[in-house]
N, C-alpha and C. Protein backbone atom coordinates (compact mmCIF):
# COMPACT_ATOMS: atom_id res chain seq x y z
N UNK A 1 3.50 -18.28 8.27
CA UNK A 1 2.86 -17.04 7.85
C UNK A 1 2.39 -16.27 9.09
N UNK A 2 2.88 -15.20 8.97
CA UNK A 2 2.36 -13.84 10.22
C UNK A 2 0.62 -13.85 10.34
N UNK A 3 -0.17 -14.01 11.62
CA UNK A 3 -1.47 -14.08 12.02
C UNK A 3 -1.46 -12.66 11.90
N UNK A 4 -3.09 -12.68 10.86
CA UNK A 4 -3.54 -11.25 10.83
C UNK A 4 -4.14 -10.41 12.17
N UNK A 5 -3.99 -9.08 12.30
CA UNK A 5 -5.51 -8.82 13.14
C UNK A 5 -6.21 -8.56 12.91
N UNK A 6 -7.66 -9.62 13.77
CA UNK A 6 -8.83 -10.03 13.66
C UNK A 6 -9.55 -8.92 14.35
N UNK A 7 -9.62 -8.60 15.44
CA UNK A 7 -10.51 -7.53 16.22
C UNK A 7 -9.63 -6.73 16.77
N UNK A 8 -10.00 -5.43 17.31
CA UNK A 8 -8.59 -4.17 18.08
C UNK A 8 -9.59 -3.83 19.21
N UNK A 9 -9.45 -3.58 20.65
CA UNK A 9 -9.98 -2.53 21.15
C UNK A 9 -9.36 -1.87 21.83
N UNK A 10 -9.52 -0.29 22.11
CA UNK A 10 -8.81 0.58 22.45
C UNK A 10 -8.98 0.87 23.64
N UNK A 11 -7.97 0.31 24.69
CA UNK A 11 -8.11 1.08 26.22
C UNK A 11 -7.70 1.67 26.71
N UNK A 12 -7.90 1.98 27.85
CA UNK A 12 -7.16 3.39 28.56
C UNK A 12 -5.65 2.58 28.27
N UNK A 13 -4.68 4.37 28.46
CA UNK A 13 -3.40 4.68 28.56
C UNK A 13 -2.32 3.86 26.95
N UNK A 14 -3.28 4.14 26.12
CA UNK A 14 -2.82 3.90 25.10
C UNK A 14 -2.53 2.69 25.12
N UNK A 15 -3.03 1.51 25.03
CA UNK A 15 -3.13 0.33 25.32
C UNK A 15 -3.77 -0.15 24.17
N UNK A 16 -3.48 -1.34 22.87
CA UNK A 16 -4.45 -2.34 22.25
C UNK A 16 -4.44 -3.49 22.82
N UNK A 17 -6.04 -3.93 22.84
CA UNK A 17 -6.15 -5.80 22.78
C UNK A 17 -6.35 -5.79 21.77
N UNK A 18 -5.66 -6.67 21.31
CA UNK A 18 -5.80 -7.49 19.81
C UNK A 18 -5.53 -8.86 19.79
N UNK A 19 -6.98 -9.81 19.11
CA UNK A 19 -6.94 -10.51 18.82
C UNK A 19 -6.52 -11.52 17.48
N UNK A 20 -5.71 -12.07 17.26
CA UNK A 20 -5.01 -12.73 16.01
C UNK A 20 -5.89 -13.41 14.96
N UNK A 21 -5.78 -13.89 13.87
CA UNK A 21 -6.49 -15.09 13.28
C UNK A 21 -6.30 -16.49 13.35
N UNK A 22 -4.81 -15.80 14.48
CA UNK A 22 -4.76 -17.54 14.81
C UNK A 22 -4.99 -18.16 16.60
N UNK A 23 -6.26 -16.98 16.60
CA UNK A 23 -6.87 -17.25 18.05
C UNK A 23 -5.75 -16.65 19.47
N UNK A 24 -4.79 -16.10 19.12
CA UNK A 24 -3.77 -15.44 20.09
C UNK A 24 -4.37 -13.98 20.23
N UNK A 25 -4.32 -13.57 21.72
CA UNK A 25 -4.66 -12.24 22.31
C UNK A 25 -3.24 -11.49 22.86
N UNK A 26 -3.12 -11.02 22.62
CA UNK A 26 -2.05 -9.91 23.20
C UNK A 26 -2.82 -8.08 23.19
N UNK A 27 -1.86 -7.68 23.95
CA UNK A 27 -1.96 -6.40 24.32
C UNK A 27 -0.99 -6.07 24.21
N UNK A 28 -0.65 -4.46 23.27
CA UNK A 28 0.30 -3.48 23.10
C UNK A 28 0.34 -2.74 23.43
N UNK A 29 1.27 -1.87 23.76
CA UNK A 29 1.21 -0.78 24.38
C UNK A 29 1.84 0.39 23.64
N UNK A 30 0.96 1.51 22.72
CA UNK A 30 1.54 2.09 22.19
C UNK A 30 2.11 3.23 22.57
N UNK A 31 2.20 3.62 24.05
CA UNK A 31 3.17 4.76 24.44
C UNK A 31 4.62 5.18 24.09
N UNK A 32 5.54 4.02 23.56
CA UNK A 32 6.46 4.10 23.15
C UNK A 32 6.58 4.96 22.22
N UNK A 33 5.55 4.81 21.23
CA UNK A 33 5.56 5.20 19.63
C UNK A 33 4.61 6.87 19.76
N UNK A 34 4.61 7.17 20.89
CA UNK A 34 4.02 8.53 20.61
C UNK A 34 4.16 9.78 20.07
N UNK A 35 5.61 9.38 20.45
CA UNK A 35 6.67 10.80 19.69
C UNK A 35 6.94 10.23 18.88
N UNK A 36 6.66 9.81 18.27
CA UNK A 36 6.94 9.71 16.54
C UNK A 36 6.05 10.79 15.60
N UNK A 37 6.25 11.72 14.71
CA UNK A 37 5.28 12.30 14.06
C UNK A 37 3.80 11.53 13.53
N UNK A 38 3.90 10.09 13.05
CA UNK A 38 3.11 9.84 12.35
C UNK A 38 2.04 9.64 13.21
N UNK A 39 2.40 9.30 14.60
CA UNK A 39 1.87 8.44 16.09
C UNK A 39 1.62 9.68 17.29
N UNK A 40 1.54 10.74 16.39
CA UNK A 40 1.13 12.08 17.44
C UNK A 40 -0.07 12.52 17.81
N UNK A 41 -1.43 12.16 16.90
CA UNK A 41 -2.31 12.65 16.67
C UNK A 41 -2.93 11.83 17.77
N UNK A 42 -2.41 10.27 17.96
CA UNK A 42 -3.07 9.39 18.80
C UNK A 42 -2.83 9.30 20.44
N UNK A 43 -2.08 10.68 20.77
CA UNK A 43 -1.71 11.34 22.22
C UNK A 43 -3.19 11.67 22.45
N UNK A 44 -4.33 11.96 21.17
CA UNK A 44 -5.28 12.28 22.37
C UNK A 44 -6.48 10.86 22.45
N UNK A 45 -6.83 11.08 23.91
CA UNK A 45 -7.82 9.48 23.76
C UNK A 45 -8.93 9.17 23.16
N UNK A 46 -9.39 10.23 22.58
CA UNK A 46 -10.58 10.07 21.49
C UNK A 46 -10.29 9.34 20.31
N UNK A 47 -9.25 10.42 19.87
CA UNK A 47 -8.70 9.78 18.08
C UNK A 47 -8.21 8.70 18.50
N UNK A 48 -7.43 8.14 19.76
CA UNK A 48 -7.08 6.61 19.97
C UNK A 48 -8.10 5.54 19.67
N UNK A 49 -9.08 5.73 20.16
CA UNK A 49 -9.95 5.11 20.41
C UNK A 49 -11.09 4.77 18.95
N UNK A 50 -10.32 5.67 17.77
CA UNK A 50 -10.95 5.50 16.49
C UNK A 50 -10.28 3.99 15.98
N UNK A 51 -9.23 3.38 16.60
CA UNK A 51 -8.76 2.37 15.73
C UNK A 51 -9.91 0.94 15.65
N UNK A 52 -9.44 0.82 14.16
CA UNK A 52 -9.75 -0.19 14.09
C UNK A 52 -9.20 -0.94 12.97
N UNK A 53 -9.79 -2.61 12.19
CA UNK A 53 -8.79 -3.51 11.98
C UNK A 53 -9.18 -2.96 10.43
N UNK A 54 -7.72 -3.12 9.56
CA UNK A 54 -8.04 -3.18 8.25
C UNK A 54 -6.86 -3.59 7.38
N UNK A 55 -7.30 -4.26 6.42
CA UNK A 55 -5.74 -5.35 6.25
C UNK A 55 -5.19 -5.98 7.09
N UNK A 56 -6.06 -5.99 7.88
CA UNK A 56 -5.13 -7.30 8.83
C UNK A 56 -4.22 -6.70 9.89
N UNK A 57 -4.14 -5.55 10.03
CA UNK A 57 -3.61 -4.45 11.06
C UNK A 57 -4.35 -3.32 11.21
N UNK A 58 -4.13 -2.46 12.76
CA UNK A 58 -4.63 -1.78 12.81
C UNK A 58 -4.41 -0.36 12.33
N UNK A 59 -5.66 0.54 12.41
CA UNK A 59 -5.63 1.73 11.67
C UNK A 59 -6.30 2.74 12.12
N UNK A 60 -5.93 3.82 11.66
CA UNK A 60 -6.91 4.85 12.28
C UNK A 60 -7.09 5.96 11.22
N UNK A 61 -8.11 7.30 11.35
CA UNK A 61 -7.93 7.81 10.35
C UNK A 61 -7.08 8.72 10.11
N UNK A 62 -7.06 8.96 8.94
CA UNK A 62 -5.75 9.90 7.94
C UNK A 62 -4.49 9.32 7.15
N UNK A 63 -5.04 7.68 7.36
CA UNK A 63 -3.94 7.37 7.10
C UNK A 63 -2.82 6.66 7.95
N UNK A 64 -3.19 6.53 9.45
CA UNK A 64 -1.88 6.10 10.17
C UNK A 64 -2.43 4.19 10.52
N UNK A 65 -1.24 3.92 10.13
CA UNK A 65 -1.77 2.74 10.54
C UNK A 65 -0.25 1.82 10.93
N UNK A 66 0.21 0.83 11.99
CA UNK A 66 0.91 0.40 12.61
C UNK A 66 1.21 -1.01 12.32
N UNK A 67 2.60 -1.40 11.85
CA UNK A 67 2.96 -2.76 10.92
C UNK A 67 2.50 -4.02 11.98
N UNK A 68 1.91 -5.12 11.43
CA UNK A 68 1.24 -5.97 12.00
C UNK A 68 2.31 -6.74 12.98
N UNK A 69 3.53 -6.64 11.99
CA UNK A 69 4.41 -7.84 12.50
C UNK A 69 4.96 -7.15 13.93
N UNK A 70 5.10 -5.61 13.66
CA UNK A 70 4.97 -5.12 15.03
C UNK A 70 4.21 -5.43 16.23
N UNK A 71 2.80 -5.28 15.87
CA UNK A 71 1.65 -5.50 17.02
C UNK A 71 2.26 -7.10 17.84
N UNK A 72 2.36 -8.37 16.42
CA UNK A 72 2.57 -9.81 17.12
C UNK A 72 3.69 -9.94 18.33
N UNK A 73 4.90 -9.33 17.32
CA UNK A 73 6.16 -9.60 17.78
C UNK A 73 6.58 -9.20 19.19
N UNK A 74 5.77 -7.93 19.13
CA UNK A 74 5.80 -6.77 20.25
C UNK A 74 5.07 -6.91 21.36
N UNK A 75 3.96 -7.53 21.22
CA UNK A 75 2.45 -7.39 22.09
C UNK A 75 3.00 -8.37 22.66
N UNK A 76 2.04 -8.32 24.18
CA UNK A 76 2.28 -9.46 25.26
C UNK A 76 1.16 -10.29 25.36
């Protein structure tokens, strides 16, 4: 079964630490995903910095929120 995320924090250059429920830390890097429409709003570092965990992935407001299995699979 896919480890939820447990805590998010948001750092410079569009960067998450996220911690797992199964005690694993990685860091993502969401610059990739910027030009995407849904992942536009989070070009600026304020609204980045709104994320946080819900369902077990992270989220931010309006609605955008980023598939978990992404964050694991992806994150270093």
């Amino acid at each position: 079964m896919l480890p939820e995320v447990s805590t998010v924090q948001a750092l410079p250059n569009h960067v998450l630490q996220l911690t797992f429920t199964n005690g694993e830390q990685k860091r993502f890097d969401m610059s990739p995903y910027l030009h995407y429409p849904v992942f536009r709003k989070l070009q600026n570092p304020g609204f980045f910095k709104l994320a946080k965990v819900n369902y077990g992935t992270v989220t931010w407001p309006g609605d955008i929120d980023i598939a978990p299995e992404t964050l694991y699979y992806q994150g270093e």
